[in-house]
Protein backbone atom coordinates (compact mmCIF):
# COMPACT_ATOMS: atom_id res chain seq x y z
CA UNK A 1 0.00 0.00 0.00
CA UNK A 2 1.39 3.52 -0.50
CA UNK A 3 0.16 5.61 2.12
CA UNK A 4 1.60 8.81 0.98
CA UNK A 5 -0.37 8.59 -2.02
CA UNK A 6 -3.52 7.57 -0.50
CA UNK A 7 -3.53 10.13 2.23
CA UNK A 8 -3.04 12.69 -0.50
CA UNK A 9 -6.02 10.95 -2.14
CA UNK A 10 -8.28 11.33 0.69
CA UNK A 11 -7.04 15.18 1.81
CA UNK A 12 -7.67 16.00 -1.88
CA UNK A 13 -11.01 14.08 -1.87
CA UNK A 14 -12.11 16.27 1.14
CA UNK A 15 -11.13 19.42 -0.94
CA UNK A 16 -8.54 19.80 2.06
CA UNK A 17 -5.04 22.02 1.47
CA UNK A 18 -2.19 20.75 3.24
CA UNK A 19 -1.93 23.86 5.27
CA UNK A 20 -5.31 22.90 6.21
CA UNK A 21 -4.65 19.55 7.18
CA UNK A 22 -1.75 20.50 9.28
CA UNK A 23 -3.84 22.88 11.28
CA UNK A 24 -6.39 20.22 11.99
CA UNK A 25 -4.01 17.55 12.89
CA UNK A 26 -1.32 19.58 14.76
CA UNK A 27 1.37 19.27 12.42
CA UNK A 28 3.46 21.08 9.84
CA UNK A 29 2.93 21.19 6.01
CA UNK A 30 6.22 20.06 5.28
CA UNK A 31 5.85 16.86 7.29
CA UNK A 32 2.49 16.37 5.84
CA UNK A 33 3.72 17.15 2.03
CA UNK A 34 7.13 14.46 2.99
CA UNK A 35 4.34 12.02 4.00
CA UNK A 36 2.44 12.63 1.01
CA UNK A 37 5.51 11.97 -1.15
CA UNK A 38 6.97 9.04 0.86
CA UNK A 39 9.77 11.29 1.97
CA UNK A 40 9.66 10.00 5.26
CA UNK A 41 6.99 7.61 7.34
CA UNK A 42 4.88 8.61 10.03
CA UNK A 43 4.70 7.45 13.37
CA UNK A 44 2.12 4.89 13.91
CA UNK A 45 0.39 7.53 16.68
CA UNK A 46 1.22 10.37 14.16
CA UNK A 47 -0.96 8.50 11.21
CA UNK A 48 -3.41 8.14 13.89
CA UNK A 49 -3.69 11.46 14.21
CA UNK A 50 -3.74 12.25 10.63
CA UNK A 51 -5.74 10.01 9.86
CA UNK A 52 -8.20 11.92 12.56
CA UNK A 53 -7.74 14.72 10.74
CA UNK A 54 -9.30 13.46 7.65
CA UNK A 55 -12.33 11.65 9.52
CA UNK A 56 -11.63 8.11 9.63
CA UNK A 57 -9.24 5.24 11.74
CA UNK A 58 -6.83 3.40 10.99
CA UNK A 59 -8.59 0.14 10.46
CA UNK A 60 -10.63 1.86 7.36
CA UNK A 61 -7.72 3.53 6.21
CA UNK A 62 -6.08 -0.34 5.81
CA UNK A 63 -8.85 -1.74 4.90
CA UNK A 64 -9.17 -3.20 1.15
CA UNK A 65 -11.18 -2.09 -0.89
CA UNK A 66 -13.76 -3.70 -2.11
CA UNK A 67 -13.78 -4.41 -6.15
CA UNK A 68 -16.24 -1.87 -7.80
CA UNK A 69 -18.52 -4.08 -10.59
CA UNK A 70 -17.78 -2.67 -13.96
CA UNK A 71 -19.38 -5.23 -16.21
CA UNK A 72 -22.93 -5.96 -16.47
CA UNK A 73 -25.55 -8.71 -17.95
CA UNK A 74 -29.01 -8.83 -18.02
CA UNK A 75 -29.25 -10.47 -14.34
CA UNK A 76 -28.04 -7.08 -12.97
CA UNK A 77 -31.22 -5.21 -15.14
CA UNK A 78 -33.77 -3.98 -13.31
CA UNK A 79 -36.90 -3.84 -15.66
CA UNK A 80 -39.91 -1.53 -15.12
CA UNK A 81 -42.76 -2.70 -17.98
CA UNK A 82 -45.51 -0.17 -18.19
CA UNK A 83 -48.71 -0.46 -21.07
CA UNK A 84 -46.90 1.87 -23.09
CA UNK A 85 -43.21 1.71 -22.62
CA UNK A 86 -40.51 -0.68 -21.10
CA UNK A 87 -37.49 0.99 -19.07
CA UNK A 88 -34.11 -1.40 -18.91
CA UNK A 89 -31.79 -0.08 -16.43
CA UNK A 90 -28.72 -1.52 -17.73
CA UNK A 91 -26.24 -0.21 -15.29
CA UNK A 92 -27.91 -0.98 -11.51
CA UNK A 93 -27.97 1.61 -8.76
CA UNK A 94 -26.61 4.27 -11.20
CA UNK A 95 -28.22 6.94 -9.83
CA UNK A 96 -24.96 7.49 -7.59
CA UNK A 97 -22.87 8.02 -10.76
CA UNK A 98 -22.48 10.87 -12.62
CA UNK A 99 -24.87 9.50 -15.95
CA UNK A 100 -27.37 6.97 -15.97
CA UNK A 101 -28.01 4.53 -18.79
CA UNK A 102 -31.27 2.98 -19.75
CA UNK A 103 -32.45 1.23 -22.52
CA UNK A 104 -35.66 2.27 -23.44
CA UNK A 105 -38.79 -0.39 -25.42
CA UNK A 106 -41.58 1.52 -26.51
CA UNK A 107 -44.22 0.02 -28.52
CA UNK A 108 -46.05 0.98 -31.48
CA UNK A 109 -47.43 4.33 -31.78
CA UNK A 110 -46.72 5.24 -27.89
CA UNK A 111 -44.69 7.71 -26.09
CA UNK A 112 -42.28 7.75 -23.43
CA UNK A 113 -42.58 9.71 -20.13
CA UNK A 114 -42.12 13.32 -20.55
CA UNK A 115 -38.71 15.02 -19.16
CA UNK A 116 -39.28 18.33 -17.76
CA UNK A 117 -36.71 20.85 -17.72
CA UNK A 118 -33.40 20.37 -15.99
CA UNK A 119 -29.93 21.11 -16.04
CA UNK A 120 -28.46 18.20 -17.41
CA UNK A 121 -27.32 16.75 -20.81
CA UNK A 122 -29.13 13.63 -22.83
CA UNK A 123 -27.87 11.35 -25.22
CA UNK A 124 -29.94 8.68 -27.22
CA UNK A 125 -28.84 6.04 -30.15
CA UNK A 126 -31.93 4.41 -31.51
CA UNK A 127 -31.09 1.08 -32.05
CA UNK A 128 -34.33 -0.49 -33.32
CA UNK A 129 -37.92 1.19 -34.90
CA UNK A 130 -38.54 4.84 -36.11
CA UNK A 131 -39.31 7.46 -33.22
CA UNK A 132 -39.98 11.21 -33.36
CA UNK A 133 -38.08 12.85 -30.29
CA UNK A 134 -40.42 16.06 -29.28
CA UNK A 135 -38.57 18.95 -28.10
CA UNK A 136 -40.80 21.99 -26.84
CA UNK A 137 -42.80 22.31 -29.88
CA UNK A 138 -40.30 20.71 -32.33
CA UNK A 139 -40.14 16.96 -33.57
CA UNK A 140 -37.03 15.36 -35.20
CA UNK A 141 -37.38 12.40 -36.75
CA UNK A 142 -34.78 9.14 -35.91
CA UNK A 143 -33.90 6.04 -36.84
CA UNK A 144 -32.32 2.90 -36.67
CA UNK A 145 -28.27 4.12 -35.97
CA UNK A 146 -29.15 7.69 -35.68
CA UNK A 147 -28.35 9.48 -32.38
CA UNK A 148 -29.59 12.87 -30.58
CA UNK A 149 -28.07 14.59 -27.83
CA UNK A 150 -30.14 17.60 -26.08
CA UNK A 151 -29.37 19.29 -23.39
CA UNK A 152 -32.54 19.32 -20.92
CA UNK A 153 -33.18 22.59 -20.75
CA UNK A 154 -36.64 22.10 -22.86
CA UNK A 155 -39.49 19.52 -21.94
CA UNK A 156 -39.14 16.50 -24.32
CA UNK A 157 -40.44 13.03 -24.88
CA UNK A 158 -40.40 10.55 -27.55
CA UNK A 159 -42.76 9.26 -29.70
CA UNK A 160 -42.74 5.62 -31.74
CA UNK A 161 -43.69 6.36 -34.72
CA UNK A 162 -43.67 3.00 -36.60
CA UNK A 163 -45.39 0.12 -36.56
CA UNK A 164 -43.09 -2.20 -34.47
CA UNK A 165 -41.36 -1.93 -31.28
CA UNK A 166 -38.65 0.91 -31.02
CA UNK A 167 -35.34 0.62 -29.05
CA UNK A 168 -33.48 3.54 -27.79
CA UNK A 169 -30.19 3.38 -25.58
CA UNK A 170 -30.69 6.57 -23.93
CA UNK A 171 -28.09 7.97 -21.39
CA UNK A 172 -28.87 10.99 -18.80
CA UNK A 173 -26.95 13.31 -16.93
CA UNK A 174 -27.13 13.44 -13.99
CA UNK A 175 -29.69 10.71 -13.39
CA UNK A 176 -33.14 11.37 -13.87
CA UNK A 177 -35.05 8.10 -14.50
């Protein structure tokens, strides 16, 4: 483990300065910034005390971590089927990320939910069908391998405008759906 580097991780992750830090923990900058670069070690009781500093113990600090998923199949999906529309959420629990990915079934001649103004950014690749994607007042037509990306300033839905199922990978962000 290099604990310089991941006690510069976790100061920085805290939006902490090491002036800051050595206020809070009772010692100076240059120690702290020797640390940081694996200059010198600290003192078991001085880590301690460092680690105070940033908010957690020793035993956390050591601890492993635990191996974030990164790949996902279709056991991970959580499906929501409504009359008019299915929603795939293809990546779970990603409301905590930055974007959220969904893939989106609507059938024939039905519309998705409406999006009401925010201050995020929207990206969707039809992959299947013909849709209409309404924007305010405006429609633009997609489909198969045609993309639109929107910022969500304006209300917007979509529409399926042919006759068989439509597929749309869409991607928010931040999360909305």
């Amino acid at each position: 483990m290099d604990i310089g580097k991941n006690l510069k991780e976790l100061r920085l992750s805290q939006d902490l300065t090491l002036e800051e830090l050595a206020s809070r923990s009772e010692l100076t900058k240059g120690f702290l910034s020797q640390v940081e670069r694996n200059l010198t070690s600290p003192s078991i009781s001085t880590l301690e005390d460092i680690l105070e500093a940033l908010g957690t113990t020793l035993s956390d600090f050591f601890k492993p971590e635990k191996e974030e998923q990164v790949v996902f199949g279709q056991a991970d999906f959580f499906v929501d089927e409504q009359e008019d529309y299915t929603i795939e959420w293809i990546v779970p629990n990603a409301q905590k990320n930055a974007m959220e990915p969904i893939l989106l079934r609507l059938n024939p001649g039905c519309r998705s939910e409406l999006m009401e103004s925010h201050s995020g950014e929207e990206f969707g690749y039809v992959l299947k069908g013909s849709v209409s994607l309404i924007l305010d007042d405006k429609r633009y037509r997609l489909r198969p391998r045609e993309t639109f990306y929107i910022n969500g300033r304006k209300t917007h839905h979509l529409v399926n405008t042919g006759s068989t199922e439509a597929r749309i990978l869409w991607i928010t962000t931040p999360p909305m759906f």
